[in-house]
PDBML (XML) file of the C-alpha atoms, coordinates in Angstrom:
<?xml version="1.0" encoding="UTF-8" ?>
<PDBx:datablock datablockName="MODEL"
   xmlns:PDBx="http://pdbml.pdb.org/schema/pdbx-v50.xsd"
   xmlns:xsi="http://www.w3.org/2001/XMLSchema-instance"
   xsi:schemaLocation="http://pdbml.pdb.org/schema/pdbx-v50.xsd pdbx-v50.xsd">
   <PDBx:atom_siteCategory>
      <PDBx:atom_site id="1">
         <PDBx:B_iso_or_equiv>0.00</PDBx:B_iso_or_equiv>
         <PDBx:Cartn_x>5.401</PDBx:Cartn_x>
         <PDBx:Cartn_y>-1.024</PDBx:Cartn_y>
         <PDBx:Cartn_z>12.473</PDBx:Cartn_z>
         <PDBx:auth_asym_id>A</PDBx:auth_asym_id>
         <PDBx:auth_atom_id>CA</PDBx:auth_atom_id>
         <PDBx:auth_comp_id>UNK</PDBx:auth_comp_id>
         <PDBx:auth_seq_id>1</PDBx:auth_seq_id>
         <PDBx:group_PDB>ATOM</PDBx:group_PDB>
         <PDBx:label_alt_id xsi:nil="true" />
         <PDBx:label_asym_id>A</PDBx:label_asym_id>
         <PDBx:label_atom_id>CA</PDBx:label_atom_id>
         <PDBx:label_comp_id>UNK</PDBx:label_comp_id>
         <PDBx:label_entity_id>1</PDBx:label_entity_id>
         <PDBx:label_seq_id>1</PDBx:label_seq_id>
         <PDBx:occupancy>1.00</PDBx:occupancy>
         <PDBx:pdbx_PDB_model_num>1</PDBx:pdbx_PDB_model_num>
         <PDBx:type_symbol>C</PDBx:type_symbol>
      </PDBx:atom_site>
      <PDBx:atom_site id="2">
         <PDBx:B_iso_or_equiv>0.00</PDBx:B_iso_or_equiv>
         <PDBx:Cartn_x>7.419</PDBx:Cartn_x>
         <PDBx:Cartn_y>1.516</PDBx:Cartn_y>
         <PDBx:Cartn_z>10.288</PDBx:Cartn_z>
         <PDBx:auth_asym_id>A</PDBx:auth_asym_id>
         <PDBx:auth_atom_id>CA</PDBx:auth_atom_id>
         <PDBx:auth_comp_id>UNK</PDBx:auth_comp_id>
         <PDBx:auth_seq_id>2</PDBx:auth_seq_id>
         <PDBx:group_PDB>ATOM</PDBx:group_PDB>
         <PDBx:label_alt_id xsi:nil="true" />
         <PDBx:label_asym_id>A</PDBx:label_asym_id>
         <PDBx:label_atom_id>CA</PDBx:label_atom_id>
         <PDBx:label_comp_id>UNK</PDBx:label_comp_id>
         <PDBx:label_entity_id>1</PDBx:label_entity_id>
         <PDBx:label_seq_id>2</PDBx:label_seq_id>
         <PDBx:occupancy>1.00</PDBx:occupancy>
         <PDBx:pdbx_PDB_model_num>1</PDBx:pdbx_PDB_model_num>
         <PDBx:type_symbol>C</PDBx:type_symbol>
      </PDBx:atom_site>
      <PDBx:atom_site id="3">
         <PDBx:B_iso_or_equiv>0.00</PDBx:B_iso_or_equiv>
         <PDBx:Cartn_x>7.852</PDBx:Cartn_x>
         <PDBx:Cartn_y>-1.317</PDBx:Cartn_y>
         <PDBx:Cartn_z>8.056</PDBx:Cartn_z>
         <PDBx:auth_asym_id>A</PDBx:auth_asym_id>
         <PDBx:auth_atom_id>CA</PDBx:auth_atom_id>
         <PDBx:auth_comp_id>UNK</PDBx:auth_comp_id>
         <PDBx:auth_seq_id>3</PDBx:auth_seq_id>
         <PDBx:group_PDB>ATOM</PDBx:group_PDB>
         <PDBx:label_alt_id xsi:nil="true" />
         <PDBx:label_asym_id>A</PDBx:label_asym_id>
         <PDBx:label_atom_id>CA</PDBx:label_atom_id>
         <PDBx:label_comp_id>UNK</PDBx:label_comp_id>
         <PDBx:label_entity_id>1</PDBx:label_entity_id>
         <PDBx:label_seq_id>3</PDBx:label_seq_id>
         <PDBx:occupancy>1.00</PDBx:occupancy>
         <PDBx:pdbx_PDB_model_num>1</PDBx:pdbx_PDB_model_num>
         <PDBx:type_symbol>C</PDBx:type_symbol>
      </PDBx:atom_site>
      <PDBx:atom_site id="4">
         <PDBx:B_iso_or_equiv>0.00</PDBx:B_iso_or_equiv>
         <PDBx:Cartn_x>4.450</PDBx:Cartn_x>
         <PDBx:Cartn_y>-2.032</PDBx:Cartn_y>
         <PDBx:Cartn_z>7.518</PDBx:Cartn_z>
         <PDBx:auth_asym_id>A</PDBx:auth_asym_id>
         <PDBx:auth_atom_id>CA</PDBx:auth_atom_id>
         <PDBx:auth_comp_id>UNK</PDBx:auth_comp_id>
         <PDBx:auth_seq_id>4</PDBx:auth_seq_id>
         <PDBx:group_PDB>ATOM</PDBx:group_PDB>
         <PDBx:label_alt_id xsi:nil="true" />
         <PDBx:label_asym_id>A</PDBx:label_asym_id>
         <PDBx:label_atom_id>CA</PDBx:label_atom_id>
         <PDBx:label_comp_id>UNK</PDBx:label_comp_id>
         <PDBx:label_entity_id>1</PDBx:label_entity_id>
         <PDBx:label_seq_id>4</PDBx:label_seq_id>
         <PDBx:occupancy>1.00</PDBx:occupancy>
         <PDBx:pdbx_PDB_model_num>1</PDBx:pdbx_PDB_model_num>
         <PDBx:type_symbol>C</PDBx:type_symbol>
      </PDBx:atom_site>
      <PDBx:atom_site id="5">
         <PDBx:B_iso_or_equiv>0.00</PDBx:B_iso_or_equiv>
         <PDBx:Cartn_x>3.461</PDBx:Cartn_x>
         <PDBx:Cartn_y>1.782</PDBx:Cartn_y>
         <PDBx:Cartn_z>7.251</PDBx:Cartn_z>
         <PDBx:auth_asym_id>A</PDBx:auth_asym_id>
         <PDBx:auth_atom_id>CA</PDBx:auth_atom_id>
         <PDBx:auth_comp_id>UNK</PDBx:auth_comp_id>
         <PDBx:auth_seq_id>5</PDBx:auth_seq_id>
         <PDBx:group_PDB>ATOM</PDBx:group_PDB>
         <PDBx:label_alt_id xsi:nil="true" />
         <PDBx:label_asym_id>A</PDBx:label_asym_id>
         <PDBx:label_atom_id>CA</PDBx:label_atom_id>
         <PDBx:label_comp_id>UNK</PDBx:label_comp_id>
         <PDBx:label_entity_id>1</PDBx:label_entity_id>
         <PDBx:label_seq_id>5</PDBx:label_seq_id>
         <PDBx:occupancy>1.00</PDBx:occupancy>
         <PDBx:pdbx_PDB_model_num>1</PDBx:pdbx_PDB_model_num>
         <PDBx:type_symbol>C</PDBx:type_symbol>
      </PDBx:atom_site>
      <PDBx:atom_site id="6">
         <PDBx:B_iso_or_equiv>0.00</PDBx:B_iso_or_equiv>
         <PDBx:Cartn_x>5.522</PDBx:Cartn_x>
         <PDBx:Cartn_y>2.219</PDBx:Cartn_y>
         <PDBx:Cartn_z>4.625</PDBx:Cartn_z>
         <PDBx:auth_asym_id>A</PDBx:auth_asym_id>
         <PDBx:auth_atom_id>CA</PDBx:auth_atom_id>
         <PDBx:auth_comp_id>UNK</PDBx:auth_comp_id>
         <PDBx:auth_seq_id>6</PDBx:auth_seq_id>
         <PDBx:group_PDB>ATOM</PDBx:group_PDB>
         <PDBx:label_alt_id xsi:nil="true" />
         <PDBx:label_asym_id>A</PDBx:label_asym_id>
         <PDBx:label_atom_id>CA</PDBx:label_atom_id>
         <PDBx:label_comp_id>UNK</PDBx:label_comp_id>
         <PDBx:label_entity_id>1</PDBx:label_entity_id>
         <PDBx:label_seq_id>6</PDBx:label_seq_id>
         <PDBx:occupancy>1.00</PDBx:occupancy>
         <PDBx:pdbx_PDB_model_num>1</PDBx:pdbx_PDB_model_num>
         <PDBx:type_symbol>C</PDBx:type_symbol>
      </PDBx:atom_site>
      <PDBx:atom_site id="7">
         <PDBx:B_iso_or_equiv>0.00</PDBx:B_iso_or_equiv>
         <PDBx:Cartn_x>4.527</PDBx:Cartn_x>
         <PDBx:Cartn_y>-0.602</PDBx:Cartn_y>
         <PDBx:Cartn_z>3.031</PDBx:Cartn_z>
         <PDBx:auth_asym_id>A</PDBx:auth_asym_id>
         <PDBx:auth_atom_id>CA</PDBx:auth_atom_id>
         <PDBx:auth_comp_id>UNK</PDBx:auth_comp_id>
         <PDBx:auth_seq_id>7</PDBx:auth_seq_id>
         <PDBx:group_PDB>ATOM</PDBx:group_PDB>
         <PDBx:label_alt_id xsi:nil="true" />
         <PDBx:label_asym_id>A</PDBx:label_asym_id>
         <PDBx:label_atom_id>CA</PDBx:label_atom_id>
         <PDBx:label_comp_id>UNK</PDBx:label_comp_id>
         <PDBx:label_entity_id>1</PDBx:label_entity_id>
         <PDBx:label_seq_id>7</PDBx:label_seq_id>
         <PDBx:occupancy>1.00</PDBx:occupancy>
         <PDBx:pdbx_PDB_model_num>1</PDBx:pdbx_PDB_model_num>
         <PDBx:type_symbol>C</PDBx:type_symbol>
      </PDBx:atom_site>
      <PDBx:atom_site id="8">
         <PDBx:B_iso_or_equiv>0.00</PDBx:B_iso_or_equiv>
         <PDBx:Cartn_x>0.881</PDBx:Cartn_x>
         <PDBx:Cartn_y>0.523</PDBx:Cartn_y>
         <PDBx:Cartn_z>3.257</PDBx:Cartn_z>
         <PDBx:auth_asym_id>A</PDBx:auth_asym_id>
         <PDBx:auth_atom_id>CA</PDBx:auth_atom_id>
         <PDBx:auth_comp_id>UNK</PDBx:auth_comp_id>
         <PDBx:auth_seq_id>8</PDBx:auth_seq_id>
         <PDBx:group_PDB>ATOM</PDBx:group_PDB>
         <PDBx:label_alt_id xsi:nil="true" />
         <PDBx:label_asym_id>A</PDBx:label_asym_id>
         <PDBx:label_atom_id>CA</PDBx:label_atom_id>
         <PDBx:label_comp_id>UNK</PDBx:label_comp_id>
         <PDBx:label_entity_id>1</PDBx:label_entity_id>
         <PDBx:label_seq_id>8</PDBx:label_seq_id>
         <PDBx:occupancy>1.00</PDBx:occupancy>
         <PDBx:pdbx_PDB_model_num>1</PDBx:pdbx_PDB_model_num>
         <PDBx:type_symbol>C</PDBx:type_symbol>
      </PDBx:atom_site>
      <PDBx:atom_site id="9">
         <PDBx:B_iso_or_equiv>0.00</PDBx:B_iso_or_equiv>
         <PDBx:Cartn_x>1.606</PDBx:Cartn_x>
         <PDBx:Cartn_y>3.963</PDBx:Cartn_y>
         <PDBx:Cartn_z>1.619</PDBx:Cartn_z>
         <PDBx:auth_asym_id>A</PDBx:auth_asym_id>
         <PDBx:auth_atom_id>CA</PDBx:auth_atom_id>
         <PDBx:auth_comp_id>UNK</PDBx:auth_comp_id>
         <PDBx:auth_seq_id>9</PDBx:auth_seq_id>
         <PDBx:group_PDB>ATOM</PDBx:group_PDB>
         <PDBx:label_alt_id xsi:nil="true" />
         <PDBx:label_asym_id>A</PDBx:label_asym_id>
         <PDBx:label_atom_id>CA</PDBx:label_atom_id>
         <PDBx:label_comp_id>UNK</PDBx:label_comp_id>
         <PDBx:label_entity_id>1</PDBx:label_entity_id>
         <PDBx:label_seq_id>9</PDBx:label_seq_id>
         <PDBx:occupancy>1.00</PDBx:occupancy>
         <PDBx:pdbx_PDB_model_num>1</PDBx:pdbx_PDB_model_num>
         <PDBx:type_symbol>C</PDBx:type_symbol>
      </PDBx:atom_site>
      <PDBx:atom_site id="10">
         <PDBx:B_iso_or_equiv>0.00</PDBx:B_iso_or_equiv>
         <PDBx:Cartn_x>3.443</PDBx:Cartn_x>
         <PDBx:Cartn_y>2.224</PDBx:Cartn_y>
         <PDBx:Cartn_z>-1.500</PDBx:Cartn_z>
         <PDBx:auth_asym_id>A</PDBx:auth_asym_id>
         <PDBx:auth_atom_id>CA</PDBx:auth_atom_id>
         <PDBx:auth_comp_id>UNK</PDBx:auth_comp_id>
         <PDBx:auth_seq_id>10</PDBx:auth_seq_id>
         <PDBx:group_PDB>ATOM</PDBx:group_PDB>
         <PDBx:label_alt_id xsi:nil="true" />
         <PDBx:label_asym_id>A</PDBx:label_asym_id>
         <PDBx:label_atom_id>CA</PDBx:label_atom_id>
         <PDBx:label_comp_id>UNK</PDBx:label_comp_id>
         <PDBx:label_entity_id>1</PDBx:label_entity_id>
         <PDBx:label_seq_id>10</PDBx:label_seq_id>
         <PDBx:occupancy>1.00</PDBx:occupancy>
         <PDBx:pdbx_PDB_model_num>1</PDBx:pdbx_PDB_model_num>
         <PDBx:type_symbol>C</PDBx:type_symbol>
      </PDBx:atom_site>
      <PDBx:atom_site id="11">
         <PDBx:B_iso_or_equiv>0.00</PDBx:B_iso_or_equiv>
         <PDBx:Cartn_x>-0.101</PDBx:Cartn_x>
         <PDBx:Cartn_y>0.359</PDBx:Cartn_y>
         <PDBx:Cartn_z>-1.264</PDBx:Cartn_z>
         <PDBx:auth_asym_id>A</PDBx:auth_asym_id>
         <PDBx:auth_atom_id>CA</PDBx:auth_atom_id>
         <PDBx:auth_comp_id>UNK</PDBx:auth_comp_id>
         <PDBx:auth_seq_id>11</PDBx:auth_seq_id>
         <PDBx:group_PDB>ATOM</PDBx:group_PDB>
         <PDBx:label_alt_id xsi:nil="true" />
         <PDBx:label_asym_id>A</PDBx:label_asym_id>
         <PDBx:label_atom_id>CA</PDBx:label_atom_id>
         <PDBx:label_comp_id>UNK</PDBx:label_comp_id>
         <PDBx:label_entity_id>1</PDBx:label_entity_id>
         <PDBx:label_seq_id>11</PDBx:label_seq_id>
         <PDBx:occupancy>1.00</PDBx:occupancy>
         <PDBx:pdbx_PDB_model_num>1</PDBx:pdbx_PDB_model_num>
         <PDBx:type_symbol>C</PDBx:type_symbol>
      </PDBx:atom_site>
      <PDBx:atom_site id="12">
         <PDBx:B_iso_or_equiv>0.00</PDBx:B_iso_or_equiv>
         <PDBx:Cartn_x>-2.285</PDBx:Cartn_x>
         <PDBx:Cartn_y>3.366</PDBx:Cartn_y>
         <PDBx:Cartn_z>-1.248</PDBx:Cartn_z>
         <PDBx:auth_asym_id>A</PDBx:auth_asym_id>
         <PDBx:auth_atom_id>CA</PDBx:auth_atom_id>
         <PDBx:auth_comp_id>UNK</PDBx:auth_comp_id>
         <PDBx:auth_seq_id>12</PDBx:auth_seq_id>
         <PDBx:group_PDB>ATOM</PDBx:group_PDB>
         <PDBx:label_alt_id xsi:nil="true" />
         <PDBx:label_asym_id>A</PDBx:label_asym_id>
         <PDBx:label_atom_id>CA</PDBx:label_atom_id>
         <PDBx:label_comp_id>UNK</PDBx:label_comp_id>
         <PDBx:label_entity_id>1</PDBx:label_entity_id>
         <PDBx:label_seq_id>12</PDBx:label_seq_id>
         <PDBx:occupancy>1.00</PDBx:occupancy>
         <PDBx:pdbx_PDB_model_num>1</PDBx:pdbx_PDB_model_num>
         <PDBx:type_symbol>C</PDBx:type_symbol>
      </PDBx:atom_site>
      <PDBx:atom_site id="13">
         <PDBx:B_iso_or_equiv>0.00</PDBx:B_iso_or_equiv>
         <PDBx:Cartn_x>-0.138</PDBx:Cartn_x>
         <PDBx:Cartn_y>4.980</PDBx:Cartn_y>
         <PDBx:Cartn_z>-4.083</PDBx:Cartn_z>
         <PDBx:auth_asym_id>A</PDBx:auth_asym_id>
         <PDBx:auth_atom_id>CA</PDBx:auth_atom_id>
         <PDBx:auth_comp_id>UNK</PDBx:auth_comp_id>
         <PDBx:auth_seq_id>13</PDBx:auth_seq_id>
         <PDBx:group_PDB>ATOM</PDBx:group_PDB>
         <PDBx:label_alt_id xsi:nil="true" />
         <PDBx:label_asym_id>A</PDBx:label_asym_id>
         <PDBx:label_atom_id>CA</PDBx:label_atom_id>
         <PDBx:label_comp_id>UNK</PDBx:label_comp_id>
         <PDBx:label_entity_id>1</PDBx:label_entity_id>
         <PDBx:label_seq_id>13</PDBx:label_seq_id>
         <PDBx:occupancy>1.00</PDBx:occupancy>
         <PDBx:pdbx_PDB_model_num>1</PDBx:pdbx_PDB_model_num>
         <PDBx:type_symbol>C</PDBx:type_symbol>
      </PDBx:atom_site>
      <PDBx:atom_site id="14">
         <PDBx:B_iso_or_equiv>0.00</PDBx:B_iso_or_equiv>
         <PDBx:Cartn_x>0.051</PDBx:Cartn_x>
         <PDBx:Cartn_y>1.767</PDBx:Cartn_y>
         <PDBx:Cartn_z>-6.263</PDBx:Cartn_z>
         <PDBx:auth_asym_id>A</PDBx:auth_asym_id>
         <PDBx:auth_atom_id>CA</PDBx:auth_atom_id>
         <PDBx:auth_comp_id>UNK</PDBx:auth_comp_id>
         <PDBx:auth_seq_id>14</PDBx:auth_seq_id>
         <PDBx:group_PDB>ATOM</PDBx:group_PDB>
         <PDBx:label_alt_id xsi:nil="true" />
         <PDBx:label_asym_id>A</PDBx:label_asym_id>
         <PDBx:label_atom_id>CA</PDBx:label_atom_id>
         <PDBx:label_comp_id>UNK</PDBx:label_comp_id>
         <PDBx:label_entity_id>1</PDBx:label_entity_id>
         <PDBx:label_seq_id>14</PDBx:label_seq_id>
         <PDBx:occupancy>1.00</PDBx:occupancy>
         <PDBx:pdbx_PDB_model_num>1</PDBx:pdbx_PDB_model_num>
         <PDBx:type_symbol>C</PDBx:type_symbol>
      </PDBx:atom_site>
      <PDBx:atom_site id="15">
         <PDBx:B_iso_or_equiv>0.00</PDBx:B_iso_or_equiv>
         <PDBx:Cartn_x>-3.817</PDBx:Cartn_x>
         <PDBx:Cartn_y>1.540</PDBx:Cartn_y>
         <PDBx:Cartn_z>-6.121</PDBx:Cartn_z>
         <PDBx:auth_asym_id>A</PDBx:auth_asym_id>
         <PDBx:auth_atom_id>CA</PDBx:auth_atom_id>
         <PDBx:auth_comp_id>UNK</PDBx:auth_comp_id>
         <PDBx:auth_seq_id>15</PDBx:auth_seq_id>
         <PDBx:group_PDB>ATOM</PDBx:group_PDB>
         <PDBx:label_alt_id xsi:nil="true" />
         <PDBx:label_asym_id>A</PDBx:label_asym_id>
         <PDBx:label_atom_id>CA</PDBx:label_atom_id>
         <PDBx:label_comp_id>UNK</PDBx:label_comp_id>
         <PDBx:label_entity_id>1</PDBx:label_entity_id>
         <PDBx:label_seq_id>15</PDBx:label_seq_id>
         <PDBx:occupancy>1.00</PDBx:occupancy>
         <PDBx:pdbx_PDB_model_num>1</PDBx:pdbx_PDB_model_num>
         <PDBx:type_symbol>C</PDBx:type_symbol>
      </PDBx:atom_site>
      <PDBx:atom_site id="16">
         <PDBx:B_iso_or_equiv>0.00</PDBx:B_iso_or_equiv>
         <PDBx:Cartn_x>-4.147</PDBx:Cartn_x>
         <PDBx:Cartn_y>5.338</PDBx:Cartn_y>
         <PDBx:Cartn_z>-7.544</PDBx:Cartn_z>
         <PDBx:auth_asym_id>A</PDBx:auth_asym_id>
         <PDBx:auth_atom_id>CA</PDBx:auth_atom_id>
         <PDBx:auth_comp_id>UNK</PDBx:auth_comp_id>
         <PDBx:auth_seq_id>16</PDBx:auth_seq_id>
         <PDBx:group_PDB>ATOM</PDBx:group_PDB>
         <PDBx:label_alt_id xsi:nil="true" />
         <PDBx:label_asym_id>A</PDBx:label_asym_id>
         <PDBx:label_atom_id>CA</PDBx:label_atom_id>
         <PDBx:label_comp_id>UNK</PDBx:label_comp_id>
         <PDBx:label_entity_id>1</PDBx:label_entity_id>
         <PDBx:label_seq_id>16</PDBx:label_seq_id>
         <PDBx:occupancy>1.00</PDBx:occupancy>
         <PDBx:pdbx_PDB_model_num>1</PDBx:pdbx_PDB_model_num>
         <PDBx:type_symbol>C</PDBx:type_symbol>
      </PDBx:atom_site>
      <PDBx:atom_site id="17">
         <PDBx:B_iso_or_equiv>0.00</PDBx:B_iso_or_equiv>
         <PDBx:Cartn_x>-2.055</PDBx:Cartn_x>
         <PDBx:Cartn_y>4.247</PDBx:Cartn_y>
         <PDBx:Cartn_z>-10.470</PDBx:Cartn_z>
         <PDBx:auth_asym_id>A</PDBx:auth_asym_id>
         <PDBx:auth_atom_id>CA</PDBx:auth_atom_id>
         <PDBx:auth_comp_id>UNK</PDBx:auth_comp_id>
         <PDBx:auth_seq_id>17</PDBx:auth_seq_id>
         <PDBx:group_PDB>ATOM</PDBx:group_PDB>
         <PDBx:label_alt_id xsi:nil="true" />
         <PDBx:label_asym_id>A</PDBx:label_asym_id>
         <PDBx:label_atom_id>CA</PDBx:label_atom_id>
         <PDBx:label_comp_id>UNK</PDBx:label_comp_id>
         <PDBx:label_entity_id>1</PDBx:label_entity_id>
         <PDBx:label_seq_id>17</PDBx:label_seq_id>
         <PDBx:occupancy>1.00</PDBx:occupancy>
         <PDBx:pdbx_PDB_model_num>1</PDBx:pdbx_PDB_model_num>
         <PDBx:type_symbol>C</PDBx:type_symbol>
      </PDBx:atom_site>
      <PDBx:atom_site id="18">
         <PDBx:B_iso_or_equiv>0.00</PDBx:B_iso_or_equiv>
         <PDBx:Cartn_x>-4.626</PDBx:Cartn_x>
         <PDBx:Cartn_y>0.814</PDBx:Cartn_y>
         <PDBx:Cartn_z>-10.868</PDBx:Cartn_z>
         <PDBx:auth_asym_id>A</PDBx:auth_asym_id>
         <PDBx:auth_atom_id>CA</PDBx:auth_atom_id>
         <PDBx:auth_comp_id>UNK</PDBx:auth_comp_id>
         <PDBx:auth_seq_id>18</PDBx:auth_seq_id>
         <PDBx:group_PDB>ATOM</PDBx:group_PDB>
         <PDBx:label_alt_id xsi:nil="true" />
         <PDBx:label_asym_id>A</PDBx:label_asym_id>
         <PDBx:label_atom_id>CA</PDBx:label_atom_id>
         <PDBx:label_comp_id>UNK</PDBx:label_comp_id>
         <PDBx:label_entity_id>1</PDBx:label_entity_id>
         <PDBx:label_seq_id>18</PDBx:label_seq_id>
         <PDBx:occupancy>1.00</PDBx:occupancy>
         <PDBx:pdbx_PDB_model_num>1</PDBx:pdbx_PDB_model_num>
         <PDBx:type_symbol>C</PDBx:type_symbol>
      </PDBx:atom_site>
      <PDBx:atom_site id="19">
         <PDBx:B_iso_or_equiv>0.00</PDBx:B_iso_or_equiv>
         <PDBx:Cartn_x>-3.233</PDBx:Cartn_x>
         <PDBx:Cartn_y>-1.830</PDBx:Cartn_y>
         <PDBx:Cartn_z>-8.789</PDBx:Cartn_z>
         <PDBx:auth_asym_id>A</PDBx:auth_asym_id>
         <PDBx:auth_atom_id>CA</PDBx:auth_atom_id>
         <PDBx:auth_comp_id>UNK</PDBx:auth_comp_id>
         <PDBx:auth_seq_id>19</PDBx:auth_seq_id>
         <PDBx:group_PDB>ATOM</PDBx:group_PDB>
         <PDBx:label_alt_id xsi:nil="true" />
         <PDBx:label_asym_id>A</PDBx:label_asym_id>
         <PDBx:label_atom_id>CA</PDBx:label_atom_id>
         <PDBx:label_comp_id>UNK</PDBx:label_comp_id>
         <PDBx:label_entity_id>1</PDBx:label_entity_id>
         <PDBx:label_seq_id>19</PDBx:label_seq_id>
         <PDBx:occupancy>1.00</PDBx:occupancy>
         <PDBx:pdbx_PDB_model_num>1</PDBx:pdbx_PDB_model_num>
         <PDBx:type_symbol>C</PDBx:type_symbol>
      </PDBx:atom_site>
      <PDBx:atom_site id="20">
         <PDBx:B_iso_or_equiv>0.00</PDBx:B_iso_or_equiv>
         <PDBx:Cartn_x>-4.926</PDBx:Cartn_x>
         <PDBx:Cartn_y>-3.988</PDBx:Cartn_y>
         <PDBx:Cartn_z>-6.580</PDBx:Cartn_z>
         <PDBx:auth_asym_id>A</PDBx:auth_asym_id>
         <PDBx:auth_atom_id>CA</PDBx:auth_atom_id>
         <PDBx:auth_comp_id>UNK</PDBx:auth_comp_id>
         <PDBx:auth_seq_id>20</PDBx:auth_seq_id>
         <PDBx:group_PDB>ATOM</PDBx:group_PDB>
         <PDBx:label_alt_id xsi:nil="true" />
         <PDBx:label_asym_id>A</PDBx:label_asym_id>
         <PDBx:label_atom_id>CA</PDBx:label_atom_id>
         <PDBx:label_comp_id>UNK</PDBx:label_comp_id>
         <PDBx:label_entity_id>1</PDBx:label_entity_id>
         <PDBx:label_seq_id>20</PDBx:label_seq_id>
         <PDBx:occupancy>1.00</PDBx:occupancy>
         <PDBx:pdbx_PDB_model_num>1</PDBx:pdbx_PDB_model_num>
         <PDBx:type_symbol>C</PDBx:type_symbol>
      </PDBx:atom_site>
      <PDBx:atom_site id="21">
         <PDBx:B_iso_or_equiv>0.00</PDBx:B_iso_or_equiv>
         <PDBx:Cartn_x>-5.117</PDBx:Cartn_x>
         <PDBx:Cartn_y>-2.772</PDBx:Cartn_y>
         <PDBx:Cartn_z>-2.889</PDBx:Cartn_z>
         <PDBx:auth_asym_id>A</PDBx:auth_asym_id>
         <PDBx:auth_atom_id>CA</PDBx:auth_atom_id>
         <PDBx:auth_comp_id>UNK</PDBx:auth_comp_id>
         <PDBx:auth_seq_id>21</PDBx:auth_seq_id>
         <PDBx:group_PDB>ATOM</PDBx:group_PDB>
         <PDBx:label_alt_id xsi:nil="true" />
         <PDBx:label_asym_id>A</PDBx:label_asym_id>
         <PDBx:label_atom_id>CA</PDBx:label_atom_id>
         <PDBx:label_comp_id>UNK</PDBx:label_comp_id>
         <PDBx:label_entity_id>1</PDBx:label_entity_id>
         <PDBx:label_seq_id>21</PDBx:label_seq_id>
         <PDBx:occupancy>1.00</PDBx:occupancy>
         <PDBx:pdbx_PDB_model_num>1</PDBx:pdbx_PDB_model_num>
         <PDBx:type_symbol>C</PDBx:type_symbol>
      </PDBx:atom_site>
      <PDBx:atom_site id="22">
         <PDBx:B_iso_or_equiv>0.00</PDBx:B_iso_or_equiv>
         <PDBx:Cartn_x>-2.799</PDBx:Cartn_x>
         <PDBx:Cartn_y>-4.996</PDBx:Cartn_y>
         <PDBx:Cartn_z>-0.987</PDBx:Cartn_z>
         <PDBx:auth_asym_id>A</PDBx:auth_asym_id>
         <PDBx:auth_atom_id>CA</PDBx:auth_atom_id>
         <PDBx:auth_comp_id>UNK</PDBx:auth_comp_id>
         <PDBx:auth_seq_id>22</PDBx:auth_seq_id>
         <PDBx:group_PDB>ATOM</PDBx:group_PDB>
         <PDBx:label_alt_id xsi:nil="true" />
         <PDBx:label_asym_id>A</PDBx:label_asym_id>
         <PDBx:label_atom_id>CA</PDBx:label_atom_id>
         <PDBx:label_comp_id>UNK</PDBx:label_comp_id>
         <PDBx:label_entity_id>1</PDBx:label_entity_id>
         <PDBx:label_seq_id>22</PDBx:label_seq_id>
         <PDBx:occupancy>1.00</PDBx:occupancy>
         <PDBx:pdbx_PDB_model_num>1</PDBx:pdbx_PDB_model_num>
         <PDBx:type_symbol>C</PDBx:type_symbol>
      </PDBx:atom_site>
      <PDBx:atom_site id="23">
         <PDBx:B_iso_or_equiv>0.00</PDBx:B_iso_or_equiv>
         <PDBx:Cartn_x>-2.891</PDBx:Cartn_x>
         <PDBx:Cartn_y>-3.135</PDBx:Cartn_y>
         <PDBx:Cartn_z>2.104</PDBx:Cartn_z>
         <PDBx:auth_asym_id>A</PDBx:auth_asym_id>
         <PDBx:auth_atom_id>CA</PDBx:auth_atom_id>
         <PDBx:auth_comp_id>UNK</PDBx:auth_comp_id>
         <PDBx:auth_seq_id>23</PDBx:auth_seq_id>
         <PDBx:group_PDB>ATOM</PDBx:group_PDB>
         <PDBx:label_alt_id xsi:nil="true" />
         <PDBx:label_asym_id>A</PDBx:label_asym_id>
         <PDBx:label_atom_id>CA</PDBx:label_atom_id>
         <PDBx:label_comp_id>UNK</PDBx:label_comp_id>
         <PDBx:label_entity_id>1</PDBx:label_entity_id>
         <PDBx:label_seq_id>23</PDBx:label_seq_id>
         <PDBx:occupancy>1.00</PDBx:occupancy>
         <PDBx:pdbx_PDB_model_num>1</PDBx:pdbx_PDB_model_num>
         <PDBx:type_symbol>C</PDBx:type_symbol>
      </PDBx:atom_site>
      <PDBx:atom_site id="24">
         <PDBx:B_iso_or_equiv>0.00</PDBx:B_iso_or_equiv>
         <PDBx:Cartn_x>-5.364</PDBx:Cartn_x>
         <PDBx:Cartn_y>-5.062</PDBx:Cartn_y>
         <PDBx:Cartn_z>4.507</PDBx:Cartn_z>
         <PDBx:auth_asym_id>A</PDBx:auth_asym_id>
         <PDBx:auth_atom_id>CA</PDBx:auth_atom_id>
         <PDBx:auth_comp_id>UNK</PDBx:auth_comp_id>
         <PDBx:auth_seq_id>24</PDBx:auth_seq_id>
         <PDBx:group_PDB>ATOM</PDBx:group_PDB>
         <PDBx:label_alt_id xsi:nil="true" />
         <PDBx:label_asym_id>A</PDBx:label_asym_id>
         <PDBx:label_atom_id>CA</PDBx:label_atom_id>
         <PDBx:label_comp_id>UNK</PDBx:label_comp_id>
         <PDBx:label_entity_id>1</PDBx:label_entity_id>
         <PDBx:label_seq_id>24</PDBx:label_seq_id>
         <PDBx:occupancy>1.00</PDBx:occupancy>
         <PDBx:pdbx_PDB_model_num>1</PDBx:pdbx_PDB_model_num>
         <PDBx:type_symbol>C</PDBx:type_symbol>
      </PDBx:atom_site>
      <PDBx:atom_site id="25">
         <PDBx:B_iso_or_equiv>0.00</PDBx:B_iso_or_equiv>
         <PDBx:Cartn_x>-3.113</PDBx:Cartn_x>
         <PDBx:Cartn_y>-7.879</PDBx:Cartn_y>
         <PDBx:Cartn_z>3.876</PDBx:Cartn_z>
         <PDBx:auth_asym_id>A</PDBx:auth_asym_id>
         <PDBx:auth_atom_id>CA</PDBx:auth_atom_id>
         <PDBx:auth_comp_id>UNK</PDBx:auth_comp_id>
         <PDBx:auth_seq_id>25</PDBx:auth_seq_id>
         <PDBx:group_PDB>ATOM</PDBx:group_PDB>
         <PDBx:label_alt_id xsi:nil="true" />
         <PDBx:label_asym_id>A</PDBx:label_asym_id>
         <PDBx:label_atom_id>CA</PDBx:label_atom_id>
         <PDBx:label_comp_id>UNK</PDBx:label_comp_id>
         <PDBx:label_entity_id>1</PDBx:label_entity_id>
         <PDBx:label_seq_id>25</PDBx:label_seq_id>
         <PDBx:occupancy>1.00</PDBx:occupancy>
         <PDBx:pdbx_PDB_model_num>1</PDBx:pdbx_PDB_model_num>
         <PDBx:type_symbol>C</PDBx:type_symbol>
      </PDBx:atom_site>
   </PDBx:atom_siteCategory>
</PDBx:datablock>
């Protein structure tokens, strides 16, 4: 779970800088 939280905020922040939103996968 920590894993994959942190993994979702390094999503979040590399869609602000215009890359896809991986973070529902």
């Amino acid at each position: 779970t920590a894993a994959r939280v942190l993994l979702q905020t390094q999503g979040r922040s590399a869609t602000m800088f215009g890359a896809p939103d991986w973070t529902q996968a």
